[in-house]
N, C-alpha and C. Protein backbone atom coordinates (compact mmCIF):
# COMPACT_ATOMS: atom_id res chain seq x y z
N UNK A 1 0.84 -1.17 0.00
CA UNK A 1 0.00 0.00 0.00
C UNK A 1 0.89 1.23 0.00
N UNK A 2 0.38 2.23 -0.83
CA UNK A 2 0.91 3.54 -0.57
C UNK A 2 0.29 4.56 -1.74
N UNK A 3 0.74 5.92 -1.23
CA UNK A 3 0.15 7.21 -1.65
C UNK A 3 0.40 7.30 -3.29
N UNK A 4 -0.07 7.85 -4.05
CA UNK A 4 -0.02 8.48 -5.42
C UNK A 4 0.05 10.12 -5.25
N UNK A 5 0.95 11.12 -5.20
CA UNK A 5 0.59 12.11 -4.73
C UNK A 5 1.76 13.06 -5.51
N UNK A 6 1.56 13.99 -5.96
CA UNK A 6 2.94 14.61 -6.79
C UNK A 6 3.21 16.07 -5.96
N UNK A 7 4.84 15.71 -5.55
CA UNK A 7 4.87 16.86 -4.55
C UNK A 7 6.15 16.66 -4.65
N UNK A 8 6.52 18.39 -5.08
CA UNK A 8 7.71 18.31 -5.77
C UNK A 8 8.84 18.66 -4.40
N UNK A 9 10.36 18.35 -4.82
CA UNK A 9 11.47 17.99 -3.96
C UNK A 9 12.13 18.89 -3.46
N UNK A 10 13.21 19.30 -2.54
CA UNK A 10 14.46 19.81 -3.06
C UNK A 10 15.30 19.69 -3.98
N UNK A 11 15.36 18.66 -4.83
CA UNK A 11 15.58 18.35 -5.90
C UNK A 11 15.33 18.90 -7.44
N UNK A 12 14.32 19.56 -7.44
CA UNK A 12 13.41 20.19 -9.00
C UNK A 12 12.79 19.02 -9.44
N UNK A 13 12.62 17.86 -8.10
CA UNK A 13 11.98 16.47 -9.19
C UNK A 13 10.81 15.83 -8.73
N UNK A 14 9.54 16.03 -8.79
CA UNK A 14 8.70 15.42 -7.93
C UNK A 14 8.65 13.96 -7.52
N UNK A 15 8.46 14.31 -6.12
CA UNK A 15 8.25 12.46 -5.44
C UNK A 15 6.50 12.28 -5.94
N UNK A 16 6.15 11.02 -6.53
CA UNK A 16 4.98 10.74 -6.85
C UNK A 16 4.21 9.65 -6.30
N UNK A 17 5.25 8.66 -5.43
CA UNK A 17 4.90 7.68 -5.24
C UNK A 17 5.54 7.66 -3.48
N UNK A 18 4.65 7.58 -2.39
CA UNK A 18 5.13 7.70 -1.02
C UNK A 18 4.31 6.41 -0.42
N UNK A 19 5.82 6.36 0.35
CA UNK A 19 5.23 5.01 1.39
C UNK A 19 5.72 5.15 2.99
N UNK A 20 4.45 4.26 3.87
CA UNK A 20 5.35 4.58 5.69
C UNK A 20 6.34 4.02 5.14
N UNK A 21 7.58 4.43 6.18
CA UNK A 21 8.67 3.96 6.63
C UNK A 21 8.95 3.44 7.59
N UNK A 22 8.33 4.53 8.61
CA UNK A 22 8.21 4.15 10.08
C UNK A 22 7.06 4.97 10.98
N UNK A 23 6.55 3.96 11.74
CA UNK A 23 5.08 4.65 12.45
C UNK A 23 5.60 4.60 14.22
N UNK A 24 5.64 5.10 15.06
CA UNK A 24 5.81 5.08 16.48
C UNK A 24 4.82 5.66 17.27
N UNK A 25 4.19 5.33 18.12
CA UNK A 25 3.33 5.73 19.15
C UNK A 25 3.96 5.70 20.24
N UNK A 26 3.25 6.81 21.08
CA UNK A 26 3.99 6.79 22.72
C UNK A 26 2.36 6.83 23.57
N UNK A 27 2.45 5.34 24.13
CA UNK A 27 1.65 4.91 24.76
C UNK A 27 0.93 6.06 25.80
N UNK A 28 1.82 6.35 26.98
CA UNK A 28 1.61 7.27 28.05
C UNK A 28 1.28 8.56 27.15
N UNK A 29 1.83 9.06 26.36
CA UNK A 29 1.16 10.44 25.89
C UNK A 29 0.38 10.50 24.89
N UNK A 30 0.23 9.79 24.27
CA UNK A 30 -0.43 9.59 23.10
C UNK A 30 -0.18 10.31 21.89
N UNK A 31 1.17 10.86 21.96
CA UNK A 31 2.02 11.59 20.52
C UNK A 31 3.06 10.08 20.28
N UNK A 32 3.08 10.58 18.94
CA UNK A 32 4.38 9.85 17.55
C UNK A 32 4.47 10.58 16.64
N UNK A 33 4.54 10.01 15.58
CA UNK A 33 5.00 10.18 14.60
C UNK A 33 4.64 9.53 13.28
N UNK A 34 4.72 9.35 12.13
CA UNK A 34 4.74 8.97 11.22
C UNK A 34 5.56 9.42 10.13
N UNK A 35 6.54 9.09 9.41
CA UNK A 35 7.41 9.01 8.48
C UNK A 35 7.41 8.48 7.14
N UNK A 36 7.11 8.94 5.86
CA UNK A 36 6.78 8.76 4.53
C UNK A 36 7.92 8.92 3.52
N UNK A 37 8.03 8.00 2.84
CA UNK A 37 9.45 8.33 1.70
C UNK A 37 8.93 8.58 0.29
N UNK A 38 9.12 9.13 -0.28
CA UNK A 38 8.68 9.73 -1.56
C UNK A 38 9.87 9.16 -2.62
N UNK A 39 8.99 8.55 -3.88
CA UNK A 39 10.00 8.42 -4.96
C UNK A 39 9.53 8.80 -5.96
N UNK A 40 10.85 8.83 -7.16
CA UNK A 40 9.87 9.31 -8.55
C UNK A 40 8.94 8.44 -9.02
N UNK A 41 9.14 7.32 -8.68
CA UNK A 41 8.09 6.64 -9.45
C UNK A 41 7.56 5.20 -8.48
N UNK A 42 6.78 4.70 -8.77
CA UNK A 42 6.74 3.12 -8.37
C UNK A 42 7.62 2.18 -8.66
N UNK A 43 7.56 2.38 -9.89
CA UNK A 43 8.58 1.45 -10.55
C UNK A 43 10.50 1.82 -9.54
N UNK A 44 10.86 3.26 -9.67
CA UNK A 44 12.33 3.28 -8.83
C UNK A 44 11.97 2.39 -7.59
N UNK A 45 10.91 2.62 -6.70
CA UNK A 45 10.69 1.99 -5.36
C UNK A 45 10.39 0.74 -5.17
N UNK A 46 9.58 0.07 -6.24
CA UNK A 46 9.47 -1.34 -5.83
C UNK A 46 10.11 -2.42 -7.03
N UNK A 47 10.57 -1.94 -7.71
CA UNK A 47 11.05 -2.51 -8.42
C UNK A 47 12.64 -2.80 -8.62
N UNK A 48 13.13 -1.51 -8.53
CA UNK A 48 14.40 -0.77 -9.05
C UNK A 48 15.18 -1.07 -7.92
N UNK A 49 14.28 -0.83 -6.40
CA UNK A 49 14.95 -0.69 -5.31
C UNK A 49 15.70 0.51 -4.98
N UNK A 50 15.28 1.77 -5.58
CA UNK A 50 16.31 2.73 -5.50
C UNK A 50 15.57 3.16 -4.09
N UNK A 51 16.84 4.48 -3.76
CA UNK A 51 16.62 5.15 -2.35
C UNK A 51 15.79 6.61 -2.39
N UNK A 52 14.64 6.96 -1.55
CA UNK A 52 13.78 7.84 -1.45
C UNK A 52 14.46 9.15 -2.07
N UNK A 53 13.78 9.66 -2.51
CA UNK A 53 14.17 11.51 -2.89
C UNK A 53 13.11 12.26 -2.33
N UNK A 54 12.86 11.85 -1.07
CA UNK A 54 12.05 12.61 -0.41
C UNK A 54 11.67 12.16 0.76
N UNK A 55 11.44 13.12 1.87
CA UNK A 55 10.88 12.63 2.93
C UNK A 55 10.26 13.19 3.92
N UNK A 56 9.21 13.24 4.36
CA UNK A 56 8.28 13.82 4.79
C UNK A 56 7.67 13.45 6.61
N UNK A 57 8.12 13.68 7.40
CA UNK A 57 7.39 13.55 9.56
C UNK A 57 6.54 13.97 9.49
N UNK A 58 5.31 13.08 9.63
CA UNK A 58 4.15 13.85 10.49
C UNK A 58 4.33 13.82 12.05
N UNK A 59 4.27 14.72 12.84
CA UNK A 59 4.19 14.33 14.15
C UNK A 59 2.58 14.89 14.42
N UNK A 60 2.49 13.96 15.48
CA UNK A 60 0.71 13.93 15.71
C UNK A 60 0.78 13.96 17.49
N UNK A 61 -0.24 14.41 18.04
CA UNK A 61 -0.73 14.72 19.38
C UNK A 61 -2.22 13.96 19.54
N UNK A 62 -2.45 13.77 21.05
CA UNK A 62 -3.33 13.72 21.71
C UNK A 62 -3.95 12.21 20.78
N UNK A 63 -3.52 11.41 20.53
CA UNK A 63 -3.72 10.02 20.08
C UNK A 63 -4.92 10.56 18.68
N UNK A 64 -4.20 10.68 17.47
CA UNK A 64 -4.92 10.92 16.36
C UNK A 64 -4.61 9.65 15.40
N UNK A 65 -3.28 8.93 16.12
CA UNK A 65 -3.15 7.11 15.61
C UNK A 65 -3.25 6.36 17.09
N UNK A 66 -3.06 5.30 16.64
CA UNK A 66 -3.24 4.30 18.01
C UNK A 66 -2.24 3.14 17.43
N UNK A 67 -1.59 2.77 18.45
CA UNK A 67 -0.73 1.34 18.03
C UNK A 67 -1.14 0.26 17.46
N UNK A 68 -2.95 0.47 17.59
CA UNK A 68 -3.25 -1.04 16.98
C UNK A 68 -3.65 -0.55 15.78
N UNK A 69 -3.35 0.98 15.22
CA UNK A 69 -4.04 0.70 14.07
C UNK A 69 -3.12 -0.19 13.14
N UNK A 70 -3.71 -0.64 11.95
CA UNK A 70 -3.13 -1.22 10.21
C UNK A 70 -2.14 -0.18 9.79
N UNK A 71 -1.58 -0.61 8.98
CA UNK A 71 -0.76 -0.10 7.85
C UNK A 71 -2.29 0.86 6.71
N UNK A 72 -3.04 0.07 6.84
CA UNK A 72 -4.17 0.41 6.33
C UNK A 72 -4.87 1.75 6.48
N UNK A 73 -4.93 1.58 7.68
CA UNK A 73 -5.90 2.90 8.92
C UNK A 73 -4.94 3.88 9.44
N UNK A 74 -3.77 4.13 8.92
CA UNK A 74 -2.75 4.97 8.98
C UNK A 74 -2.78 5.94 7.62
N UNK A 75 -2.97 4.97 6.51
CA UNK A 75 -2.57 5.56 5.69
C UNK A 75 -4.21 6.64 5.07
N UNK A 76 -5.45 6.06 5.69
CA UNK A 76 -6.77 6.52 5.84
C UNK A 76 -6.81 7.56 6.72
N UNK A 77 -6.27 7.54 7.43
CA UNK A 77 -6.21 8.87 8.37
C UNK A 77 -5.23 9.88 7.84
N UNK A 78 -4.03 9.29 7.10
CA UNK A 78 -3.19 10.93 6.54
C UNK A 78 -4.03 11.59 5.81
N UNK A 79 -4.43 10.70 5.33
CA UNK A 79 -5.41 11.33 3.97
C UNK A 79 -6.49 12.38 4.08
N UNK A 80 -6.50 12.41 5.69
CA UNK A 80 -7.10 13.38 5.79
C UNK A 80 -6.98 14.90 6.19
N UNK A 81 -5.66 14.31 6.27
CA UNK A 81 -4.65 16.18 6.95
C UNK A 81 -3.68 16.64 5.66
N UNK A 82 -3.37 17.83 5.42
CA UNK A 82 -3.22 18.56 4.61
C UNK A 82 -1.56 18.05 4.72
N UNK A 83 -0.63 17.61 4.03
CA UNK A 83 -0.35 17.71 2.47
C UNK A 83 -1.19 16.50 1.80
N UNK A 84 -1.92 15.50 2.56
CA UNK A 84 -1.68 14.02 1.91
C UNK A 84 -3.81 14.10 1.65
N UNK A 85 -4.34 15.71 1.37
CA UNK A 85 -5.80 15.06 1.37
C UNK A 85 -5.46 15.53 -0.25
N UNK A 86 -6.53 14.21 -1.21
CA UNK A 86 -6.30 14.05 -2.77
C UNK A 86 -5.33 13.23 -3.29
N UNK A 87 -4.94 12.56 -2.14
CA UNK A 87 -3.71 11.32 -2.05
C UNK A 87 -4.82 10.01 -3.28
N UNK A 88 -4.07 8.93 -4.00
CA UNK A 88 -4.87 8.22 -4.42
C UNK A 88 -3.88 7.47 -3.53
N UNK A 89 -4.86 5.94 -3.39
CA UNK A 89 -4.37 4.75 -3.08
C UNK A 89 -3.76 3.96 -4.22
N UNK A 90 -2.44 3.74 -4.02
CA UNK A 90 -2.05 2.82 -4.66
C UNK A 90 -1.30 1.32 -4.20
């Protein structure tokens, strides 16, 4: 699973294709994080194996993820905060 989303780099090169990397929750406070890697394409990332040209922290408060969510219900909830709303699923 991951984003379809064109959002251009430091680079001059848009990342089009973003995936988690890494999700962390902190139990007692109910802040983490979430971490997204951006590539040019699908094909560089799952195919090619190349390395991200992009990368993007959400940090989140007051439990807006939960540890039990999916890979799934993570990526349903970015979708709803501003850079990632108009995201397609891919």
């Amino acid at each position: 699973m991951a984003f379809g989303k064109s959002m251009e780099t430091r680079f001059g090169i848009p990342a089009v294709y973003w995936r988690i990397s890494m999700f962390q929750a902190d139990h007692n406070s109910g802040n983490g994080s979430v971490v997204l890697e951006g590539f040019a394409s699908e094909l560089a990332a799952r195919t090619k194996g190349l390395l991200p040209i992009a990368q993007h922290q959400i940090q989140y408060i007051e439990n807006e993820f939960s540890i039990d969510d999916t890979r799934a219900d993570i990526y349903q909830k970015l979708k709803t905060k501003t850079p990632w709303s108009g995201a397609t699923d891919i």
